[in-house]
Protein backbone atom coordinates (compact mmCIF):
# COMPACT_ATOMS: atom_id res chain seq x y z
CA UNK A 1 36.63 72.81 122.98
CA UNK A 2 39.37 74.77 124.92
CA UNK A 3 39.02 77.64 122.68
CA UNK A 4 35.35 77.64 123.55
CA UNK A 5 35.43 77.53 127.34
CA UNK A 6 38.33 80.31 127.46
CA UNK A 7 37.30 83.04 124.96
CA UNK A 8 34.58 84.62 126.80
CA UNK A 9 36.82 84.92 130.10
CA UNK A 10 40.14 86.21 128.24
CA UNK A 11 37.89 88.52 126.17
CA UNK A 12 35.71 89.91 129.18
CA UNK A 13 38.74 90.30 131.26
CA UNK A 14 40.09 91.92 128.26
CA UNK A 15 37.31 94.24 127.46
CA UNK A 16 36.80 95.22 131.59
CA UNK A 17 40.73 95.95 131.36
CA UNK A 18 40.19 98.64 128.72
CA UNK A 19 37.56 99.86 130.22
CA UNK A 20 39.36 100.19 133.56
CA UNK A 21 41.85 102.03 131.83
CA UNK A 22 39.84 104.14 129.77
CA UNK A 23 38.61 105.47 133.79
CA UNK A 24 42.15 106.25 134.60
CA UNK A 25 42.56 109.01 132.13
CA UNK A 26 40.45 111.18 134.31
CA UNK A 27 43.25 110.74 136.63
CA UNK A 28 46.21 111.20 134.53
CA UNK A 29 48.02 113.89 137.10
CA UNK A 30 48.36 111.59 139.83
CA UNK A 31 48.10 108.11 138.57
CA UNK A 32 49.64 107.69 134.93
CA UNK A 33 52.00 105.25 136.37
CA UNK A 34 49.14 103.17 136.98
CA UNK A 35 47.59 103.84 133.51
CA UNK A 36 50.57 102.40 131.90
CA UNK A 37 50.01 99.87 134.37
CA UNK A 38 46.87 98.59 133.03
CA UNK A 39 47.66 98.93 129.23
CA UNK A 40 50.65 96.37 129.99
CA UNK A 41 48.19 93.71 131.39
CA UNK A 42 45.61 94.12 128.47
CA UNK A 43 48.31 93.75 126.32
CA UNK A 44 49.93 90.74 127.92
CA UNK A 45 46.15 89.62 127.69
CA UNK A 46 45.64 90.41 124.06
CA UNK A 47 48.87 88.58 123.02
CA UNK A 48 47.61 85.58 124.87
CA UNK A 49 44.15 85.88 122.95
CA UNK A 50 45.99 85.86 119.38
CA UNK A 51 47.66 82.73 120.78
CA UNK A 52 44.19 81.18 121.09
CA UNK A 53 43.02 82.22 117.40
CA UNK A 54 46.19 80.80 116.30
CA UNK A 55 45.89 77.71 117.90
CA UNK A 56 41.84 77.43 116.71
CA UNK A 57 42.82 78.76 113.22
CA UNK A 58 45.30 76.59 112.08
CA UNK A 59 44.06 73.41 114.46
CA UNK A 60 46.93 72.78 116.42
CA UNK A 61 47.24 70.82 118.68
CA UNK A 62 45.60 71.68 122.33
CA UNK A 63 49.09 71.12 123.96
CA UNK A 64 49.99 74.76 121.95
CA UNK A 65 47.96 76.48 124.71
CA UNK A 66 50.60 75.91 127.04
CA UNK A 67 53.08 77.54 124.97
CA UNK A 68 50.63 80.72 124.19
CA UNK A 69 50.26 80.78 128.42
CA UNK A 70 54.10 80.12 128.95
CA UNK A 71 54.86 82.81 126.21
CA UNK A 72 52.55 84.95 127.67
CA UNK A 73 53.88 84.43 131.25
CA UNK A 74 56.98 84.97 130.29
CA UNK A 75 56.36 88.27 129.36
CA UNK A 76 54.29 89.64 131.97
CA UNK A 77 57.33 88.60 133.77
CA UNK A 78 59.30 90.57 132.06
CA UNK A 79 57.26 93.68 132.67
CA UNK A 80 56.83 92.88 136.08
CA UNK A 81 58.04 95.97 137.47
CA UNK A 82 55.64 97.58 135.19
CA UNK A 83 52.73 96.11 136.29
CA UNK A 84 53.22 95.29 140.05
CA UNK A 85 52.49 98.96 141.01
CA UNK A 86 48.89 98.29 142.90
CA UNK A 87 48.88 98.38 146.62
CA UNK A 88 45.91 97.55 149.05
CA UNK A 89 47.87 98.90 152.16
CA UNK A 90 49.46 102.37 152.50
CA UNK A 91 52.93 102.00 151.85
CA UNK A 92 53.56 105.32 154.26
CA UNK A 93 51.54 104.30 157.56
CA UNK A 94 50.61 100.71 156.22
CA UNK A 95 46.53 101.05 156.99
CA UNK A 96 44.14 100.16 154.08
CA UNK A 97 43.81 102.15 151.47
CA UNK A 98 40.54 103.26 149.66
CA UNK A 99 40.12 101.16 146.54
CA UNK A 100 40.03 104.82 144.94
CA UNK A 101 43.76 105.52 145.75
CA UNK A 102 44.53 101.60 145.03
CA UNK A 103 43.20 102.21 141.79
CA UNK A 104 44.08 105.55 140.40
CA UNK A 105 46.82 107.09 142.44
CA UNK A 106 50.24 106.28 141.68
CA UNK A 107 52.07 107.24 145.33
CA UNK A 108 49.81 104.62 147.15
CA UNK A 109 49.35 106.90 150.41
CA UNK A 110 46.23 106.75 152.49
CA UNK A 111 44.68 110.39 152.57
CA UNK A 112 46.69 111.48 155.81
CA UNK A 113 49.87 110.25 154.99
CA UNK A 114 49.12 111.76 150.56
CA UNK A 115 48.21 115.20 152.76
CA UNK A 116 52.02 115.09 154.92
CA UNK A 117 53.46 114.11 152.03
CA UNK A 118 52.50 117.41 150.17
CA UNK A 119 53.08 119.24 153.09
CA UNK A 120 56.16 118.37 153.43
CA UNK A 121 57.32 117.86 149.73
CA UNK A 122 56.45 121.72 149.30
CA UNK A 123 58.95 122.92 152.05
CA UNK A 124 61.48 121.86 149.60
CA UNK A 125 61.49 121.20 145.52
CA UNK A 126 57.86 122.85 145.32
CA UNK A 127 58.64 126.26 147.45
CA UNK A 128 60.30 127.97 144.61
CA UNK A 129 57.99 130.84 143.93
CA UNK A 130 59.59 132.71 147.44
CA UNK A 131 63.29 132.15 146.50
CA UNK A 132 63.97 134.43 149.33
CA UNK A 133 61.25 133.35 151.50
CA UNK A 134 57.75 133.77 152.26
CA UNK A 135 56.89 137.53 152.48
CA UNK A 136 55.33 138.15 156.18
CA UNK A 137 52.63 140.25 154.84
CA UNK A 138 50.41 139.69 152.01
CA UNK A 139 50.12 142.66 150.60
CA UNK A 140 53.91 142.04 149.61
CA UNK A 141 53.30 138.95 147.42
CA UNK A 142 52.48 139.09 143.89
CA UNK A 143 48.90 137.28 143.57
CA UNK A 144 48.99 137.84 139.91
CA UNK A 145 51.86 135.17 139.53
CA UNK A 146 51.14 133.25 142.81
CA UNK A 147 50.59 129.32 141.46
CA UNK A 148 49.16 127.37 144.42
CA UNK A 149 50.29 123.93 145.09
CA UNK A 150 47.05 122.66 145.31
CA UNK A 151 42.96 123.26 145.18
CA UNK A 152 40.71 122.05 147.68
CA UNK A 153 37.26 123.27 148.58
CA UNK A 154 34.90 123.62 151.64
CA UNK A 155 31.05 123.02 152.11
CA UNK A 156 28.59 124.43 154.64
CA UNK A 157 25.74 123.08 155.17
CA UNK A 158 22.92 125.44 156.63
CA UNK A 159 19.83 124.74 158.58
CA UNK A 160 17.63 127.46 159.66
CA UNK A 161 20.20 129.35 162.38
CA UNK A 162 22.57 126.82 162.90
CA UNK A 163 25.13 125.13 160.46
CA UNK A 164 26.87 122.02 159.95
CA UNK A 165 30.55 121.69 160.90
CA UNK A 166 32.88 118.93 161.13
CA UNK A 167 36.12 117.39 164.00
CA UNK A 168 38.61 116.84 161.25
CA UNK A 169 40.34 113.17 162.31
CA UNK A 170 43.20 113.12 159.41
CA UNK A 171 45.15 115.35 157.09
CA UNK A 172 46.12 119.08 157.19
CA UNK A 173 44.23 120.63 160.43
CA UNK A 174 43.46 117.51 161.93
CA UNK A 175 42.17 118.00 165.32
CA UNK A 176 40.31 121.07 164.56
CA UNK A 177 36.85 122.43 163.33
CA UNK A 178 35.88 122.93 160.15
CA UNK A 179 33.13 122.11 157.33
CA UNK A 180 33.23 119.14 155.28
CA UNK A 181 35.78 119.30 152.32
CA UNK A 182 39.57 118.31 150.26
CA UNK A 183 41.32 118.33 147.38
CA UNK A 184 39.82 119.05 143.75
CA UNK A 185 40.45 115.86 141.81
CA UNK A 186 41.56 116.09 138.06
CA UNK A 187 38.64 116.91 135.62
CA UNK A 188 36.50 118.24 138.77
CA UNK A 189 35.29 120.82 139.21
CA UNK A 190 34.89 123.41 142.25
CA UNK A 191 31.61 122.41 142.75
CA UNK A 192 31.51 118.70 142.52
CA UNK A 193 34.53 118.53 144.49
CA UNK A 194 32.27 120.65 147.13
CA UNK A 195 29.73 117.87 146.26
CA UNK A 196 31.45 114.04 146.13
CA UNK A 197 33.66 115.29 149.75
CA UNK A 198 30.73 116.24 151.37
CA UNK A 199 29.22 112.71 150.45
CA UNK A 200 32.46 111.20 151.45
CA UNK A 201 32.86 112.49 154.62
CA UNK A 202 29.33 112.94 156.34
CA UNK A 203 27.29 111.05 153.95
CA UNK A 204 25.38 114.21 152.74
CA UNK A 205 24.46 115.92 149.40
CA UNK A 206 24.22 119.22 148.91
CA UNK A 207 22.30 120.68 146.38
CA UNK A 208 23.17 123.77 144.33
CA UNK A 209 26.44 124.76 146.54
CA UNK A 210 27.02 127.80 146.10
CA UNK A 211 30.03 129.50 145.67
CA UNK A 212 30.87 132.77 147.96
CA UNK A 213 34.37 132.75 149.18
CA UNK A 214 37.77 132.94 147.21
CA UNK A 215 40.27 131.56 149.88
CA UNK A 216 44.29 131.25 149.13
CA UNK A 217 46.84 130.53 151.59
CA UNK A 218 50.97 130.77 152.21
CA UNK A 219 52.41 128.83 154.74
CA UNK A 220 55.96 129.97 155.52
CA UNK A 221 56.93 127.08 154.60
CA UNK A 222 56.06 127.70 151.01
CA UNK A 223 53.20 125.40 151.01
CA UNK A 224 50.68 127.33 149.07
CA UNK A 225 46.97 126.29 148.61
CA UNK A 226 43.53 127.48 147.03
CA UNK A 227 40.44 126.89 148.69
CA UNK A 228 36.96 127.84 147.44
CA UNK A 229 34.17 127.62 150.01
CA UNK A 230 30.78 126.92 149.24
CA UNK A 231 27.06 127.29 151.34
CA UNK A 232 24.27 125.44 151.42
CA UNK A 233 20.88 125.49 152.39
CA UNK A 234 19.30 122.33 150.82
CA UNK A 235 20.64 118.83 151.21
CA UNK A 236 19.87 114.97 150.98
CA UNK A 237 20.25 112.74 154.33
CA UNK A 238 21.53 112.22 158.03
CA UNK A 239 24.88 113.56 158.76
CA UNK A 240 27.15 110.33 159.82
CA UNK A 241 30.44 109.83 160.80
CA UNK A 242 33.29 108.44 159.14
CA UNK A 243 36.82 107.83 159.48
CA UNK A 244 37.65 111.16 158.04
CA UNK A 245 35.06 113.52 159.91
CA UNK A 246 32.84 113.42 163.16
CA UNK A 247 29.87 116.09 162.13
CA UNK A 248 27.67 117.87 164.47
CA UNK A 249 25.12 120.49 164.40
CA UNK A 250 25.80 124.10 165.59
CA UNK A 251 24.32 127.15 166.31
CA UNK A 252 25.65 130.26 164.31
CA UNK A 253 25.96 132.20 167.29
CA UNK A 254 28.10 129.64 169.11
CA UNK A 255 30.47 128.31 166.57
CA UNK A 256 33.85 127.76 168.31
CA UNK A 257 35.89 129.80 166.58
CA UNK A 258 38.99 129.38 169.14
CA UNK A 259 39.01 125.38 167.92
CA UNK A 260 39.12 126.25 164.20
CA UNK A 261 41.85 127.84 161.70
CA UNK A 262 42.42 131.04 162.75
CA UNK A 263 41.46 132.44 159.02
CA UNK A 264 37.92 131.06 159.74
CA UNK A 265 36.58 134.18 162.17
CA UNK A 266 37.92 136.64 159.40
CA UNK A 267 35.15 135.82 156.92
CA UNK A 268 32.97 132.77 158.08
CA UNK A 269 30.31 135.06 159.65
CA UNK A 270 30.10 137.53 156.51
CA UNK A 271 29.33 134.65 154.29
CA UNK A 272 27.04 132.91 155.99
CA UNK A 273 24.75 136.16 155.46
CA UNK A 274 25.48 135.70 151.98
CA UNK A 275 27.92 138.30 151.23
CA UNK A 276 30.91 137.42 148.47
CA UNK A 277 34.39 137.39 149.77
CA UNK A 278 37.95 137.42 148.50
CA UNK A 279 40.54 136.13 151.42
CA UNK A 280 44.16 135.98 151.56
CA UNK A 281 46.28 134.87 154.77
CA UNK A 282 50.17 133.92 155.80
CA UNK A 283 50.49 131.40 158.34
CA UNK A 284 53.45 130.51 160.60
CA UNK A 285 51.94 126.46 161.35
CA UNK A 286 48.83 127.23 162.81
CA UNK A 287 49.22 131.01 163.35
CA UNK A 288 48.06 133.32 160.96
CA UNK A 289 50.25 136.31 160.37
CA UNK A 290 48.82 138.23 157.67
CA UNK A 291 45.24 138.88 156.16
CA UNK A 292 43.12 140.58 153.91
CA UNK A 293 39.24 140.09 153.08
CA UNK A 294 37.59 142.31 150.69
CA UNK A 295 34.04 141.59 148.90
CA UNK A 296 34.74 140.04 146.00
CA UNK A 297 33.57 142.24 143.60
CA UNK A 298 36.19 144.69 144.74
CA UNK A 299 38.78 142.74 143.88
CA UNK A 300 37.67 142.01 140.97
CA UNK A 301 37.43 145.30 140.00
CA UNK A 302 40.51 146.17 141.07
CA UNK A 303 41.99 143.66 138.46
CA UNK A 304 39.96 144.22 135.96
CA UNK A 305 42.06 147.97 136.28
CA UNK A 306 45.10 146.59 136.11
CA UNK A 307 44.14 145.28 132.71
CA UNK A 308 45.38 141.40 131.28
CA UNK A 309 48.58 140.08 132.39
């Protein structure tokens, strides 16, 4: 009778386990801590569940079950540190954290607090491509061996002459205009990143983004990042705000470039009329000290000349 009214709960908890943990391998690069997480509690589960068939098996005595629970106890105890790594506030600023970065993401930072923390980690252990410093003009650094630190795409949205920008409220550039974007998660790609953050952040979805704009930045700092920008012209539903973005409507003519990145005027305005860019800057914080923007075909070309490397 006991056996009966706890197998389907042990083994559906069991099975869901798994499952959760079969999700988390598409997160491997920033959550395998929490992986290894999971696979403790299914096995701490699955021991308990042999207990059961034991006891049933060999009909011993119900009072067994409390040994197969202490036994099992015991051991998640044991593991404890192993498994107590899930957090439902942001151990940085203390806010709530997305059930996302609860789930999947060792560090447990909210997004603002995740985006300082690369920020800052990369002025240190992660600037080691410029061991003697950042080059002030980017024609001196060597963009066949550059390795950003991270990926993170961009989205505009267009609607007849006026497009669809954004009052970043958190994270790198907060404060400022921009379009609707972040970081590329593990097994995304460009375009779906371009995709799910426009969802996430204005509650739209863009259909066929497409790509036009090859973006990578140095900070002299040695933060280093590469941003792909995508346009356009069809999408599903009502731009709303969230507690990332505040979206509004603008016309093309009037975009206020003197609230934006300074990169932004250098190439925004080409690619909205559909021409193909490749863009490289230096910044000092939030001043830009070096640029070039080429079409991107040139570019290519011009590597394609230099051969493999």
């Amino acid at each position: 009778m006991i056996y009966d009214a706890l197998k389907f709960p042990v083994y559906g908890t069991l099975v869901a386990v798994l499952l959760f943990n079969l999700s988390q391998r598409n997160h491997l690069e920033h959550g395998e801590g929490k992986r290894i997480a999971s696979l403790i509690v299914a096995g701490v589960i699955l021991l308990f569940a042999v207990g059961m068939l034991v006891v049933e098996r060999y009909k011993l005595s119900p009072w067994y079950y409390i040994a197969v629970l202490a036994v099992s106890g015991a051991v998640a105890w044991v593991l404890r540190a192993g498994i107590n790594v899930f957090r439902f506030h942001c151990v940085g600023c203390g806010r709530p954290l997305a059930l996302k970065r609860t789930l999947y993401y060792d560090a447990n930072l909210c997004d603002a607090c995740s985006e300082s923390h690369a920020t800052l980690k990369a002025s240190g252990e992660r600037a080691t491509q410029f061991p003697d410093g950042v080059p002030k003009e980017v024609d001196r650094i060597d963009w066949e061996r550059w390795r950003p630190d991270e990926t993170a795409v961009l989205c505009f949205l267009r609607r007849g002459d006026e497009v669809l920008l954004i009052r970043k409220k958190r994270g790198l550039g907060a404060g400022k205009i921009n379009a609707p974007g972040g970081r590329i998660e593990a097994g995304e790609s460009a375009a779906e990143a371009a995709i799910r953050e426009t969802q996430e952040e204005i509650g739209v979805t863009p259909h066929d983004p497409e790509e036009r704009v090859h973006l990578r930045f140095v900070f002299t700092n040695g933060y280093s990042l590469r941003g792909t920008a995508f346009f356009a012209d069809a999408f599903v539903g009502s731009p709303r705000e969230t507690d990332e973005a505040a979206p509004f409507w603008c016309r093309i003519d009037e975009i206020p470039f003197e609230k934006m990145w300074e990169d932004d005027r250098e190439w925004l305005l080409q690619a909205l009329k559909g021409e193909r860019l490749d863009a490289r800057f230096i910044f000092d914080g939030d001043r830009m000290i070096s640029k070039s923007v080429v079409p991107l075909d040139r570019r290519d070309g011009d590597a394609s000349r230099k051969g493999p490397t």
